[in-house]
C-alpha atoms as a PDB file:
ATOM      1  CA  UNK A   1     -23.635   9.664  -8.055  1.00  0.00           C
ATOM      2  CA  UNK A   2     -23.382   8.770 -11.490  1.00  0.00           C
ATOM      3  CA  UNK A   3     -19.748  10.598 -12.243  1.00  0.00           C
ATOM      4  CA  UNK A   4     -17.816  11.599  -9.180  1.00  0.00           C
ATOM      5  CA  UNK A   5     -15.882  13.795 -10.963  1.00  0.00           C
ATOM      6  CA  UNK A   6     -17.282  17.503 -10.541  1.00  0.00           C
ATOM      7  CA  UNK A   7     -17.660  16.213  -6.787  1.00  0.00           C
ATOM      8  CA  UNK A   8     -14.024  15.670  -6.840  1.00  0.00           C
ATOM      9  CA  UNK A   9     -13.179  18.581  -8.281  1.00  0.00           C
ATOM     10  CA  UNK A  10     -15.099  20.713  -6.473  1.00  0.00           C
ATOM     11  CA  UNK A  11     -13.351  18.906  -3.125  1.00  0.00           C
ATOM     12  CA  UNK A  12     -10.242  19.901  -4.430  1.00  0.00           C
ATOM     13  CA  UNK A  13     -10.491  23.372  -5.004  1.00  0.00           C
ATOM     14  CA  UNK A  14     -11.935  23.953  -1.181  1.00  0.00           C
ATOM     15  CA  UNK A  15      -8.238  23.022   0.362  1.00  0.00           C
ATOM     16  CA  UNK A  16      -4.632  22.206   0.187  1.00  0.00           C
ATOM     17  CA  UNK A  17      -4.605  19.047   0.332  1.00  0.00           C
ATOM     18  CA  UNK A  18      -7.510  16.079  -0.790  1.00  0.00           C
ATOM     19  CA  UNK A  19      -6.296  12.475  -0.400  1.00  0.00           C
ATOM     20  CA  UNK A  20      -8.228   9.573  -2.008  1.00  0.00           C
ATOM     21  CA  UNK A  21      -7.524   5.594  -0.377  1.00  0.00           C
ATOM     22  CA  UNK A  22      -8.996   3.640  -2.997  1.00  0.00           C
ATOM     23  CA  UNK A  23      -9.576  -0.150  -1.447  1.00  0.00           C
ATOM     24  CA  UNK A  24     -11.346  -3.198  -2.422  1.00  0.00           C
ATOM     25  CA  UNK A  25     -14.340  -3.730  -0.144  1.00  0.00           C
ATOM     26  CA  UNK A  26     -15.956  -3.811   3.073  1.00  0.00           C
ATOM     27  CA  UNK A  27     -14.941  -7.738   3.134  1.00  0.00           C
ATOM     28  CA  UNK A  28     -11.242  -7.069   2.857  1.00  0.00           C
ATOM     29  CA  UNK A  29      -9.651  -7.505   6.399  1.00  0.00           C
ATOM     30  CA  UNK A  30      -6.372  -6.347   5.033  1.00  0.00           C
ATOM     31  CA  UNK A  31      -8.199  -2.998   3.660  1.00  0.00           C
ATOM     32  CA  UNK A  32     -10.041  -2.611   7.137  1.00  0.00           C
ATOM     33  CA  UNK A  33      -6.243  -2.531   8.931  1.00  0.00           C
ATOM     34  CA  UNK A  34      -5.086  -0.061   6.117  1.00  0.00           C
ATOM     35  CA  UNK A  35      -7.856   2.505   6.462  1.00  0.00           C
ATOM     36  CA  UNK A  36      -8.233   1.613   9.905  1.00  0.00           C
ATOM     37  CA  UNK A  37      -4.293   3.119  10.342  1.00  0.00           C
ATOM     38  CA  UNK A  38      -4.807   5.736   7.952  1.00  0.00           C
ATOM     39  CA  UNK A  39      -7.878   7.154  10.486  1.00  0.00           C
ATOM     40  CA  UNK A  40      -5.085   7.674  13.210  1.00  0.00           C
ATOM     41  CA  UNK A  41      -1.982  10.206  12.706  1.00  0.00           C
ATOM     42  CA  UNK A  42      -2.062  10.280   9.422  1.00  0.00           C
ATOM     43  CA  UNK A  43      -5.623  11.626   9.545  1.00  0.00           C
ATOM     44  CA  UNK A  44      -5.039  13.903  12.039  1.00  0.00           C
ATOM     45  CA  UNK A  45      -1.694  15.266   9.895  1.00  0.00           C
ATOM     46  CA  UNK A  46      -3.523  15.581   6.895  1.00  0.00           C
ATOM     47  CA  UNK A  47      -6.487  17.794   8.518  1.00  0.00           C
ATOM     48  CA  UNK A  48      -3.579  19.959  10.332  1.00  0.00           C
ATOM     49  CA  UNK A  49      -2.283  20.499   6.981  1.00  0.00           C
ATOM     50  CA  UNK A  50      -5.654  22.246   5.251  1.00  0.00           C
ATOM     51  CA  UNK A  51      -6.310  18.171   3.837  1.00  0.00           C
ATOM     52  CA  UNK A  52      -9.290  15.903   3.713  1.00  0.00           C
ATOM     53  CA  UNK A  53      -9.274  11.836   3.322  1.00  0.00           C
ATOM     54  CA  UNK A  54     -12.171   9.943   1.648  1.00  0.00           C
ATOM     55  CA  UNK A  55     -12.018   6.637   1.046  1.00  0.00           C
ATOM     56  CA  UNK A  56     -13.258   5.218  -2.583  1.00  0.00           C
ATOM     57  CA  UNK A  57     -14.716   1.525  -3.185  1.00  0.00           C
ATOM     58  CA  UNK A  58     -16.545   0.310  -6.504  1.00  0.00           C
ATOM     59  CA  UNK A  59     -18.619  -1.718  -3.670  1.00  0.00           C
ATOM     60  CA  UNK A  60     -22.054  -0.872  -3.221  1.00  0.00           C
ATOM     61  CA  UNK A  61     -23.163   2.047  -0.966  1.00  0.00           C
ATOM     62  CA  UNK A  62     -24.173   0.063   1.342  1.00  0.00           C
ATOM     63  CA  UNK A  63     -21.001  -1.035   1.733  1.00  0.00           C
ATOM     64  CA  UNK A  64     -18.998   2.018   1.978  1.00  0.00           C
ATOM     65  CA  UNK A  65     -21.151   2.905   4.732  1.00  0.00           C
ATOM     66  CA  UNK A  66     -20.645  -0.424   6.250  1.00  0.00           C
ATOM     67  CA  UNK A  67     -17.182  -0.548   6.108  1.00  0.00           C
ATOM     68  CA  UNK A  68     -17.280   3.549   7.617  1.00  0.00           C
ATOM     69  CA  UNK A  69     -19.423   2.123  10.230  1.00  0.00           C
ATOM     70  CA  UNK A  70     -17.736  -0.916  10.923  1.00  0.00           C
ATOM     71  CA  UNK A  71     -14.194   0.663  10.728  1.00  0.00           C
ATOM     72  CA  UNK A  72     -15.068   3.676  13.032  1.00  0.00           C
ATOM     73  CA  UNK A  73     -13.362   5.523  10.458  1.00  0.00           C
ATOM     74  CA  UNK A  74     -13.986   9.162  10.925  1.00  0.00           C
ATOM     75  CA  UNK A  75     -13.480  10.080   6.955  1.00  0.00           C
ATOM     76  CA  UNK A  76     -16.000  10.051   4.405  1.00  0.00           C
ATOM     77  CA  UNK A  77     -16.818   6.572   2.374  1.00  0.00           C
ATOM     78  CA  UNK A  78     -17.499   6.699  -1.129  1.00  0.00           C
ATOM     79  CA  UNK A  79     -19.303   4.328  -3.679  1.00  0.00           C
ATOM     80  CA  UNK A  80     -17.403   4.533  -7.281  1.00  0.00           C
ATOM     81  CA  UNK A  81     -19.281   1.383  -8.707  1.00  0.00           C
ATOM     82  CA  UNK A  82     -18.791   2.927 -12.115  1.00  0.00           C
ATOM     83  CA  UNK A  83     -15.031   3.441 -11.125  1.00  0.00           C
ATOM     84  CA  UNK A  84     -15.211   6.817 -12.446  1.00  0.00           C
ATOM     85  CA  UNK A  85     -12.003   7.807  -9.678  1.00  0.00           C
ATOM     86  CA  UNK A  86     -10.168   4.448 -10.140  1.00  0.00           C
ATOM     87  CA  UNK A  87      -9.995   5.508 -14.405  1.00  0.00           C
ATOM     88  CA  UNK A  88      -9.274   8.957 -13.540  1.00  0.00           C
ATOM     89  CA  UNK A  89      -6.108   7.804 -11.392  1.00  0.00           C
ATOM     90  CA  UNK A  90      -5.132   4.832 -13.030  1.00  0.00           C
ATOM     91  CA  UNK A  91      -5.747   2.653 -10.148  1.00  0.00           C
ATOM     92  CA  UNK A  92      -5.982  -1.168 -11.423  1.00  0.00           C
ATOM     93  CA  UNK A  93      -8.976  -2.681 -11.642  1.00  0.00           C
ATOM     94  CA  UNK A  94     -10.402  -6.766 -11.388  1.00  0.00           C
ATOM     95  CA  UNK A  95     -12.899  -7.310 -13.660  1.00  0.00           C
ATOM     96  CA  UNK A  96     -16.793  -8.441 -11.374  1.00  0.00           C
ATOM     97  CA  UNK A  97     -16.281 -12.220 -12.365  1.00  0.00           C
ATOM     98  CA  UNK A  98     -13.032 -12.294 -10.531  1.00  0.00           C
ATOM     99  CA  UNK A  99     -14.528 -10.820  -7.734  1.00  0.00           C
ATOM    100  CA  UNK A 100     -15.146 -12.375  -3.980  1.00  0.00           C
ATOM    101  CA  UNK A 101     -18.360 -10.992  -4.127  1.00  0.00           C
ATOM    102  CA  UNK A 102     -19.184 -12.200  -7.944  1.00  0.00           C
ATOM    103  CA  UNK A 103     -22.161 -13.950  -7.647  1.00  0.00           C
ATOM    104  CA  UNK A 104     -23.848 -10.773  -5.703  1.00  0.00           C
ATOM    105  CA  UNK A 105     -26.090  -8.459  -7.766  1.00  0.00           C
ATOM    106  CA  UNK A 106     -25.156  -4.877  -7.289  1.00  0.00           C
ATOM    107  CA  UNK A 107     -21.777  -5.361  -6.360  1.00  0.00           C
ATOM    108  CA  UNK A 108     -19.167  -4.439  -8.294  1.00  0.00           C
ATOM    109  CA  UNK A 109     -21.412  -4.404 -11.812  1.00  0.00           C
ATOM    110  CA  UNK A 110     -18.397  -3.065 -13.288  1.00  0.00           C
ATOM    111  CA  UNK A 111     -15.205  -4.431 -11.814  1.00  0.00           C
ATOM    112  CA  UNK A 112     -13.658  -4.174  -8.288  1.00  0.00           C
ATOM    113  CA  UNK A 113     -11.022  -1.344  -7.763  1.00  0.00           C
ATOM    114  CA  UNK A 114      -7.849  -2.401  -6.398  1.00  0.00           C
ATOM    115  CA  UNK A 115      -5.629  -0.608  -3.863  1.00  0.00           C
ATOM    116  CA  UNK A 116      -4.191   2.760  -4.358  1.00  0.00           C
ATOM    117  CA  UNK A 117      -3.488   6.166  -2.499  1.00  0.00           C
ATOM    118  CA  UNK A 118      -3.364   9.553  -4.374  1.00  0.00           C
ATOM    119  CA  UNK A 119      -2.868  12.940  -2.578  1.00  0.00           C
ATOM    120  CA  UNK A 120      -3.726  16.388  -4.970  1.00  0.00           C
ATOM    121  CA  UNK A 121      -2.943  19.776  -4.334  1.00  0.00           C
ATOM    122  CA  UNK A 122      -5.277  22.490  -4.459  1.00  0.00           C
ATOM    123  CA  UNK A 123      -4.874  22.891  -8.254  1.00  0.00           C
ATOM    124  CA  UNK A 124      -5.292  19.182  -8.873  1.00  0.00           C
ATOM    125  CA  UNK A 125      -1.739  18.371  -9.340  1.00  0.00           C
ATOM    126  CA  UNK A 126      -1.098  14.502  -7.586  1.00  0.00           C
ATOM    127  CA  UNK A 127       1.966  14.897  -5.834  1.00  0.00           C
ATOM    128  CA  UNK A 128       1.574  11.631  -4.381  1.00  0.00           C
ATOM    129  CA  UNK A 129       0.363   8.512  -6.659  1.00  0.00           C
ATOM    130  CA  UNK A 130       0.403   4.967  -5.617  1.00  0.00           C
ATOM    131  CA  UNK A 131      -1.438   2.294  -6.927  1.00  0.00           C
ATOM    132  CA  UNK A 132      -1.275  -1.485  -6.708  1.00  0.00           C
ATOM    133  CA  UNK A 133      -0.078  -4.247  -9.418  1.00  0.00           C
ATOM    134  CA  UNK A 134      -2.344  -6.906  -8.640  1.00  0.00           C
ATOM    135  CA  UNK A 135      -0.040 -10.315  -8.184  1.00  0.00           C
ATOM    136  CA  UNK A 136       0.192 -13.566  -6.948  1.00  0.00           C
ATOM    137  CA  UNK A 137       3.141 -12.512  -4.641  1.00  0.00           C
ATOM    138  CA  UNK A 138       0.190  -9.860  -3.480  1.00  0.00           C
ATOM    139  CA  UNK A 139      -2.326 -11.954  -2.964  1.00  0.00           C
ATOM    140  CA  UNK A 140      -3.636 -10.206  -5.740  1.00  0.00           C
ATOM    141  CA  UNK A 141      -3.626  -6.446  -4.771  1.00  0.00           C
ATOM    142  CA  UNK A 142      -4.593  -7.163  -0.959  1.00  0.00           C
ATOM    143  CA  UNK A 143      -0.817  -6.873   0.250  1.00  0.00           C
ATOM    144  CA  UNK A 144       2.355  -4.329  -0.114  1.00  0.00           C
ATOM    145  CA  UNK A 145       0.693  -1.097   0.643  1.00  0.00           C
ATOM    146  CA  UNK A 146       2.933   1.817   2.029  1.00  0.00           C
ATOM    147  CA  UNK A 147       2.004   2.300   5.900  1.00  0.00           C
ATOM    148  CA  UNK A 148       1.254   6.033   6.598  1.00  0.00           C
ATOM    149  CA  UNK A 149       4.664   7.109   7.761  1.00  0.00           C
ATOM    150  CA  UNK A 150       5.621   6.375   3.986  1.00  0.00           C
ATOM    151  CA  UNK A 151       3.113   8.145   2.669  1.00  0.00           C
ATOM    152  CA  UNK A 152       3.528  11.463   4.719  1.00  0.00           C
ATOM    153  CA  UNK A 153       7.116  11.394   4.051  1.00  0.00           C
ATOM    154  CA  UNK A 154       6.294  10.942   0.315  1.00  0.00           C
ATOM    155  CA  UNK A 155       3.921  14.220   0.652  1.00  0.00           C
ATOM    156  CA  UNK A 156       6.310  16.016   2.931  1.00  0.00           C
ATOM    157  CA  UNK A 157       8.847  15.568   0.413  1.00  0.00           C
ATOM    158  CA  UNK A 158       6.594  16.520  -2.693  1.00  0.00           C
ATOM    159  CA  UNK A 159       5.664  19.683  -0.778  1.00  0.00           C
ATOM    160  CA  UNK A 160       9.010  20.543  -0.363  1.00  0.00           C
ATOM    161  CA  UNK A 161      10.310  19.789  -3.704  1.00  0.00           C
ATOM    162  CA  UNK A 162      13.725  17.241  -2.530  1.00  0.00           C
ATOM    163  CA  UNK A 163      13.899  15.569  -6.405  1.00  0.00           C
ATOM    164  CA  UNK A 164      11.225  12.308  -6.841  1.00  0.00           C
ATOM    165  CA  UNK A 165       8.701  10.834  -4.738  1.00  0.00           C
ATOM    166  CA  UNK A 166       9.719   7.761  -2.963  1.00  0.00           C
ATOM    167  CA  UNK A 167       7.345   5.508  -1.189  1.00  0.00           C
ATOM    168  CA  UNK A 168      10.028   2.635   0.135  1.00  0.00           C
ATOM    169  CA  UNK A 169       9.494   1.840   3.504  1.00  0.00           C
ATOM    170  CA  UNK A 170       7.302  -0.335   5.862  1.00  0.00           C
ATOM    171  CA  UNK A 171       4.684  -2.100   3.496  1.00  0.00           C
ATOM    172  CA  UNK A 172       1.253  -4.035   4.975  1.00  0.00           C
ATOM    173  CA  UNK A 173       1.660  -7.851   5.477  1.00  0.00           C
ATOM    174  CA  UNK A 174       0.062 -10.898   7.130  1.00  0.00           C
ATOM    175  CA  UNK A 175       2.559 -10.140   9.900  1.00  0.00           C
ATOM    176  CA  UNK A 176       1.461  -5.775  10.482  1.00  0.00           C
ATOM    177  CA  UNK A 177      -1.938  -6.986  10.352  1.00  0.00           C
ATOM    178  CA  UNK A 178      -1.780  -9.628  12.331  1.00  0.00           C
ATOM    179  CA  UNK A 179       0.454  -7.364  15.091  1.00  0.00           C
ATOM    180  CA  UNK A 180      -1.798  -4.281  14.797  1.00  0.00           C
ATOM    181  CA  UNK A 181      -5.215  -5.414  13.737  1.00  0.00           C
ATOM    182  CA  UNK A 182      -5.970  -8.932  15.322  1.00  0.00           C
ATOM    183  CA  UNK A 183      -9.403  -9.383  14.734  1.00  0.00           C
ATOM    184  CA  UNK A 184      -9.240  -8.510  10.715  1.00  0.00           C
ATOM    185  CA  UNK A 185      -6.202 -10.927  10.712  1.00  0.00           C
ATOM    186  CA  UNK A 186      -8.725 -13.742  12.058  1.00  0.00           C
ATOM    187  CA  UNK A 187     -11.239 -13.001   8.977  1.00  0.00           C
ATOM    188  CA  UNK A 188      -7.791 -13.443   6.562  1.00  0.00           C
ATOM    189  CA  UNK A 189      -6.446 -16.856   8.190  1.00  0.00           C
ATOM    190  CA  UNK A 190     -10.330 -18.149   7.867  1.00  0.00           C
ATOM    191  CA  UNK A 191     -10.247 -17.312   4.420  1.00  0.00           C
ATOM    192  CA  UNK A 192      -6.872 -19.377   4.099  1.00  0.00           C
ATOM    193  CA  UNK A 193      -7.942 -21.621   5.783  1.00  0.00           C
ATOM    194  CA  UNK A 194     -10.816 -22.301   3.487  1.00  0.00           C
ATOM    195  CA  UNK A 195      -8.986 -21.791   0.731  1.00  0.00           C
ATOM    196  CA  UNK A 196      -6.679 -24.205   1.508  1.00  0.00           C
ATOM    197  CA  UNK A 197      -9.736 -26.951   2.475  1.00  0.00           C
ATOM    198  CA  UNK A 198     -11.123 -26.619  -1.070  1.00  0.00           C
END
């Protein structure tokens, strides 16, 4: 698609709630734990509620449907490689040279879209917007995302109208990943590891 926006628009106006998990790539093990957690209650909350979930990379389709595949993830997938949704929502962005997948054609031929969550009401109204700073102290944008009981207790209370939106609570980290999702925490201590080799 070469805009997703009239998609996205269209989504919203069919329910209450539409939730976008923007992530990095099919590569990321930390972004396989996060959606991977976000396919369990909160999923399950969401649809009870009237909501959908998709998941957005600026990866290639192939990709998306890898990591959907891969993940078991029983949401949607999408390919933003223009990072028409990441501009729209002010999610941060790392420019294709900065990339892990740089030197592959067709990925990321306009930057890489870093982590963020946004949840819109049936009018289009986000009453729940998160998006990463990419830092050193993050590992660049893979760490510090809000586990799903923060984020449904961030929508619960935007629903309900109790003042501003918090998201503090539980954040992901080498330690949740490596407690919860094992075999993604293997890919991320290779990676150190050959990080720290070079």
């Amino acid at each position: 698609m070469d805009s997703l926006n009239p998609w996205l628009d269209a989504e919203i106006e069919k329910r209450p709630l539409t939730a976008l998990v923007f992530f990095r790539g099919q590569w990321c093990p930390f972004c396989q734990g996060y959606l991977s957690e976000l396919n369990g209650d909160f999923l399950r909350d969401l649809r009870a509620a009237g909501g959908e979930l998709f998941a957005v990379t600026a990866q290639s389709q192939a990709g998306a449907d890898a990591a959907k595949a891969d993940w078991a993830l029983d949401y949607d997938v999408l390919s933003d490689p223009s990072l028409t949704l990441a501009n729209r929502f002010a999610i941060a962005m790392t420019p294709k040279a900065q990339t892990p997948l740089a030197e592959i054609e067709g990925e990321y031929p306009n930057g890489m879209s870093q982590p963020g969550v946004v949840i819109l009401d049936q009018a289009g109204k986000a009453l729940v917007h998160w998006a990463i700073n990419p830092s050193e102290i993050n590992g660049g944008g893979a760490l510090d995302r809000p586990l799903p009981p923060v984020l449904w207790a961030a929508l619960k209370s935007a629903r309900n109208g109790d003042g501003p939106v918090s998201l503090e609570g539980p954040r992901l980290d080498p330690v949740w990943l490596k407690d919860n999702y094992p075999d993604a925490y293997k890919v991320f201590e290779a990676f150190m590891a050959a990080q720290q080799a070079q």
